[in-house]
N, C-alpha and C. Protein backbone atom coordinates (compact mmCIF):
# COMPACT_ATOMS: atom_id res chain seq x y z
N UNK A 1 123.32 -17.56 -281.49
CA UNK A 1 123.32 -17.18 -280.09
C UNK A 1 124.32 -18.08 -279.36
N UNK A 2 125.48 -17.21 -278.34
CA UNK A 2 126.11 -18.15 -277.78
C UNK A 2 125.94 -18.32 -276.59
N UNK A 3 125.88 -19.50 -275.87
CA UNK A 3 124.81 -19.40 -274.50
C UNK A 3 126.48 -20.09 -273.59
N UNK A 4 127.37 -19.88 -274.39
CA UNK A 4 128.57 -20.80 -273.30
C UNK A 4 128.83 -19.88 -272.55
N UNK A 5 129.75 -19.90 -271.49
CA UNK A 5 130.81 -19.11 -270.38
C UNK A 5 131.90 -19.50 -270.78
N UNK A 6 133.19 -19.16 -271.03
CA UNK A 6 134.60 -19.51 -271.35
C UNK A 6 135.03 -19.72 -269.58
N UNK A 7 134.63 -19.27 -268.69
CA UNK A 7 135.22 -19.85 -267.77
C UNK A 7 135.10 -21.03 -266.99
N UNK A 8 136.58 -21.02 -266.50
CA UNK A 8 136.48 -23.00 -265.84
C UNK A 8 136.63 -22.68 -264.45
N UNK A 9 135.78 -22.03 -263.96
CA UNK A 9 135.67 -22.05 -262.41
C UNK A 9 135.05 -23.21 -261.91
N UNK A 10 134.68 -24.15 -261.44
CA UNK A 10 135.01 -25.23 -260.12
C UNK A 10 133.85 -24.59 -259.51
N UNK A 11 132.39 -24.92 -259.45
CA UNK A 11 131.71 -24.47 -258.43
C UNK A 11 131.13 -25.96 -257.47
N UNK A 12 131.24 -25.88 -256.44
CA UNK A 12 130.62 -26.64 -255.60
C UNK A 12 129.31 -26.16 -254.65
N UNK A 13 129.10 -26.99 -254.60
CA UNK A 13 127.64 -27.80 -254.09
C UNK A 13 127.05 -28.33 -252.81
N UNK A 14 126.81 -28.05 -251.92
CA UNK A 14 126.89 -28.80 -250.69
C UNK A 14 125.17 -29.36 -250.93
N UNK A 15 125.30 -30.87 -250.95
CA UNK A 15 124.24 -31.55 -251.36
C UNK A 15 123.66 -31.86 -249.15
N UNK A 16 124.13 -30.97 -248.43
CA UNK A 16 124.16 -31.23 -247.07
C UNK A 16 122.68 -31.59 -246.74
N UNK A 17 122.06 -30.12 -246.97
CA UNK A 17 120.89 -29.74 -246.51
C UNK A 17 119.45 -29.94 -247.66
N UNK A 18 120.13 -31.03 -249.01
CA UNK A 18 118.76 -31.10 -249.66
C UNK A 18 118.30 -31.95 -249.09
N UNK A 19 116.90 -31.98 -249.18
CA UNK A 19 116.06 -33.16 -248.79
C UNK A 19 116.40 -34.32 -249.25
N UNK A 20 115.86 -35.11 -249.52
CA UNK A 20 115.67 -37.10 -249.93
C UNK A 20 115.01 -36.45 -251.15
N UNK A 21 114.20 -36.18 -251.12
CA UNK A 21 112.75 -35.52 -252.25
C UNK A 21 113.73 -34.88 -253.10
N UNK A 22 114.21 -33.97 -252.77
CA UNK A 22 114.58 -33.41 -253.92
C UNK A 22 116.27 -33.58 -254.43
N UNK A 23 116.80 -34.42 -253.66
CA UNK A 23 118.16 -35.03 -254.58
C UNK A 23 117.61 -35.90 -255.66
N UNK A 24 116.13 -36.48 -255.05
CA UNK A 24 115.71 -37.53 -256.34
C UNK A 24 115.18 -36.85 -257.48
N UNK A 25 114.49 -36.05 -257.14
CA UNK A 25 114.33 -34.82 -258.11
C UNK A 25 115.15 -34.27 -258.86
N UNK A 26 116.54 -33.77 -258.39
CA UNK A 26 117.16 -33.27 -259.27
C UNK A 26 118.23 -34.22 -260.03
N UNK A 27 117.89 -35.62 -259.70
CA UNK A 27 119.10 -36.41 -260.15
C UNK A 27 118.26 -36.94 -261.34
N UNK A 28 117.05 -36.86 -261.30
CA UNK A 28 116.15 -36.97 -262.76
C UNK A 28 116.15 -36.09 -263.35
N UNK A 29 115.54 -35.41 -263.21
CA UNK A 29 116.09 -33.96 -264.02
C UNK A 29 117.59 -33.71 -264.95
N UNK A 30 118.23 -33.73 -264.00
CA UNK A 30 119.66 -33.72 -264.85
C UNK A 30 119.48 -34.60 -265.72
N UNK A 31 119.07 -35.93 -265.71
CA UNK A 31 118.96 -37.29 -266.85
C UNK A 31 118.20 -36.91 -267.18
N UNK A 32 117.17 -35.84 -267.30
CA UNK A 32 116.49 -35.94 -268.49
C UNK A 32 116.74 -35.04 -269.82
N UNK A 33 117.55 -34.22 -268.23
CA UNK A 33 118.41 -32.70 -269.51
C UNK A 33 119.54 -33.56 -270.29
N UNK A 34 120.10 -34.32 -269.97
CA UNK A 34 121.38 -35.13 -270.64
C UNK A 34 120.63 -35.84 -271.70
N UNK A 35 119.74 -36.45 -271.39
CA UNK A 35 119.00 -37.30 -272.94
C UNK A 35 118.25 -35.86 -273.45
N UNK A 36 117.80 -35.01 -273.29
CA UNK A 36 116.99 -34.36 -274.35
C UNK A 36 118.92 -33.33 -275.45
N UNK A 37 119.21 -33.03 -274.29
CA UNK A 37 120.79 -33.09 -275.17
C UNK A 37 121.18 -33.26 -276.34
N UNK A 38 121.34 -34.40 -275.92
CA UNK A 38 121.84 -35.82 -276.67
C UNK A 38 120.71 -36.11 -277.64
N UNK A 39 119.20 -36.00 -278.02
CA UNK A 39 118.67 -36.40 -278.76
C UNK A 39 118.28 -34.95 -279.62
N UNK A 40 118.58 -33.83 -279.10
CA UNK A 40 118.85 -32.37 -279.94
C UNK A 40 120.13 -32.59 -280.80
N UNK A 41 120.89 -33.06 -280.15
CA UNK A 41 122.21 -32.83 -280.88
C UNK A 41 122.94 -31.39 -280.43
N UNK A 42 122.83 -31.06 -278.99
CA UNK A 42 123.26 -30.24 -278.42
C UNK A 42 124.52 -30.92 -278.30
N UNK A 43 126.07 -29.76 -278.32
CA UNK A 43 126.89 -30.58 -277.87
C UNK A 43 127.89 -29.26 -277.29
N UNK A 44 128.13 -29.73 -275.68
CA UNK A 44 128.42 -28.77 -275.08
C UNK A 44 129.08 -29.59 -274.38
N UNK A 45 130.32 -30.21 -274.62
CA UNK A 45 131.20 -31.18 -273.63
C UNK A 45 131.15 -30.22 -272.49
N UNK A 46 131.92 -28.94 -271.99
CA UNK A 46 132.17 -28.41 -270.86
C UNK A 46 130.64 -28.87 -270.34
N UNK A 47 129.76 -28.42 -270.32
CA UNK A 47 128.29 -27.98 -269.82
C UNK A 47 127.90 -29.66 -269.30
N UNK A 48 127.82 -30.63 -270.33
CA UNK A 48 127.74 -32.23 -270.46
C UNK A 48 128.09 -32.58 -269.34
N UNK A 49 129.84 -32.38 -269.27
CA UNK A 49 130.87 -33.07 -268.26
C UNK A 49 130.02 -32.50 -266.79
N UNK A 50 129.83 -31.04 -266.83
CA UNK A 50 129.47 -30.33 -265.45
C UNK A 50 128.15 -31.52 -265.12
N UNK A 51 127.18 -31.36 -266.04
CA UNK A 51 125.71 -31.90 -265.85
C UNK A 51 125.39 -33.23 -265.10
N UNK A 52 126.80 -34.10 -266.13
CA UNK A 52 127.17 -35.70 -265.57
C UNK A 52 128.00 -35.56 -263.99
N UNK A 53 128.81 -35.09 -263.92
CA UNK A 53 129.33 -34.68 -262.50
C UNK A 53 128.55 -34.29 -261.49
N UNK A 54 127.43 -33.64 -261.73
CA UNK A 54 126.20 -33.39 -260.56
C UNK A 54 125.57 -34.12 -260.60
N UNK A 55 125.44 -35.36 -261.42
CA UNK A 55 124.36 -35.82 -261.54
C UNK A 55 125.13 -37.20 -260.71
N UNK A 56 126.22 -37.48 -261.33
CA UNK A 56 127.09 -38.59 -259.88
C UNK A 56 127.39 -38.03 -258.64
N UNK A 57 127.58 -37.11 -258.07
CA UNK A 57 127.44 -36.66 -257.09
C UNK A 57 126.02 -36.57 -256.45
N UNK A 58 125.02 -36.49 -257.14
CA UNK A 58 123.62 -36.32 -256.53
C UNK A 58 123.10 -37.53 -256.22
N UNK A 59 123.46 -38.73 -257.24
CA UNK A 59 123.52 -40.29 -256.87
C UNK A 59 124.47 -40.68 -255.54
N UNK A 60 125.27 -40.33 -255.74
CA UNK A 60 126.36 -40.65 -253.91
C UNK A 60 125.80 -40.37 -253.45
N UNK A 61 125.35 -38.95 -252.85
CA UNK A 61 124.66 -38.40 -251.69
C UNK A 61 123.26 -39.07 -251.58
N UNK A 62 122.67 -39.45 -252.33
CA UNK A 62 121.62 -39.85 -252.33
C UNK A 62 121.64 -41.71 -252.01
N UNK A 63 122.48 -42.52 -251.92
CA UNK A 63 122.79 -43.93 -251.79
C UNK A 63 123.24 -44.15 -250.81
N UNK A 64 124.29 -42.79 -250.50
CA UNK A 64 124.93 -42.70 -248.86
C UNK A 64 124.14 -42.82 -247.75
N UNK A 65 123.43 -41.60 -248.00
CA UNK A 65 121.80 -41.50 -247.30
C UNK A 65 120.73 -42.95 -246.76
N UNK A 66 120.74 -43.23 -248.64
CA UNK A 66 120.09 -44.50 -248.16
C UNK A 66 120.96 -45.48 -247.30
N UNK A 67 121.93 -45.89 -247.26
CA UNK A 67 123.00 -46.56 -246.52
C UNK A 67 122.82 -46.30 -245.04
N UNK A 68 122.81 -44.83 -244.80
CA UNK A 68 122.84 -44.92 -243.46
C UNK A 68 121.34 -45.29 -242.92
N UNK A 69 120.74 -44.86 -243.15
CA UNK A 69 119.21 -44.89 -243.34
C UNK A 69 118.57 -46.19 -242.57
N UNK A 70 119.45 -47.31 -243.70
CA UNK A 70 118.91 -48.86 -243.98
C UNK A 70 120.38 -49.35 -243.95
N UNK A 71 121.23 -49.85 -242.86
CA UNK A 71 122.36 -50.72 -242.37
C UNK A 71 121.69 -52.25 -243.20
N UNK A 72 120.44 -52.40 -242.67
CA UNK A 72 120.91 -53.71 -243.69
C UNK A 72 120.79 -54.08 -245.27
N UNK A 73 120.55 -52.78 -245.75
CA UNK A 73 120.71 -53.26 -247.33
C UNK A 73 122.33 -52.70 -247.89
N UNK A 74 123.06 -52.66 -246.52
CA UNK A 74 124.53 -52.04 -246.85
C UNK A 74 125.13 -52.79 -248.22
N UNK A 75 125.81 -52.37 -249.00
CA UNK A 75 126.52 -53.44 -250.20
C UNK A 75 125.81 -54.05 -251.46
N UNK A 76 124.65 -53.05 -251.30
CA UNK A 76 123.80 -53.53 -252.56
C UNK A 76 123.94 -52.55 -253.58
């Protein structure tokens, strides 16, 4: 069974309107899909690269947040 897409379309994300709750949510999630992956022996670089890319993007938005949030734990 082949579960890939051959295409390299670029989809974005506007992490604008998620909650706090659920960027933390889905930024575990993704880490947990990346280690169960990785301990299948799934290997889907395109799919991987996408998974890790949302998953640093879901960490920014989510640190930014806290940043503005909390001025004085700026730089930690």
């Amino acid at each position: 069974m082949n579960l890939t897409e051959s295409s390299n379309t670029v989809q974005h994300v506007s992490l604008e309107q998620v909650s706090p709750k659920h960027l933390n949510d889905l930024e575990r999630c993704i880490q947990d899909l990346l280690a169960t992956m990785r301990k299948a022996k799934l290997r889907d670089t395109t799919l991987q690269e996408s998974l890790s890319l949302l998953e640093q993007k879901l960490g920014e938005a989510r640190r930014a947040r806290f940043d503005e949030s909390n001025p004085e734990y700026r730089g930690y």
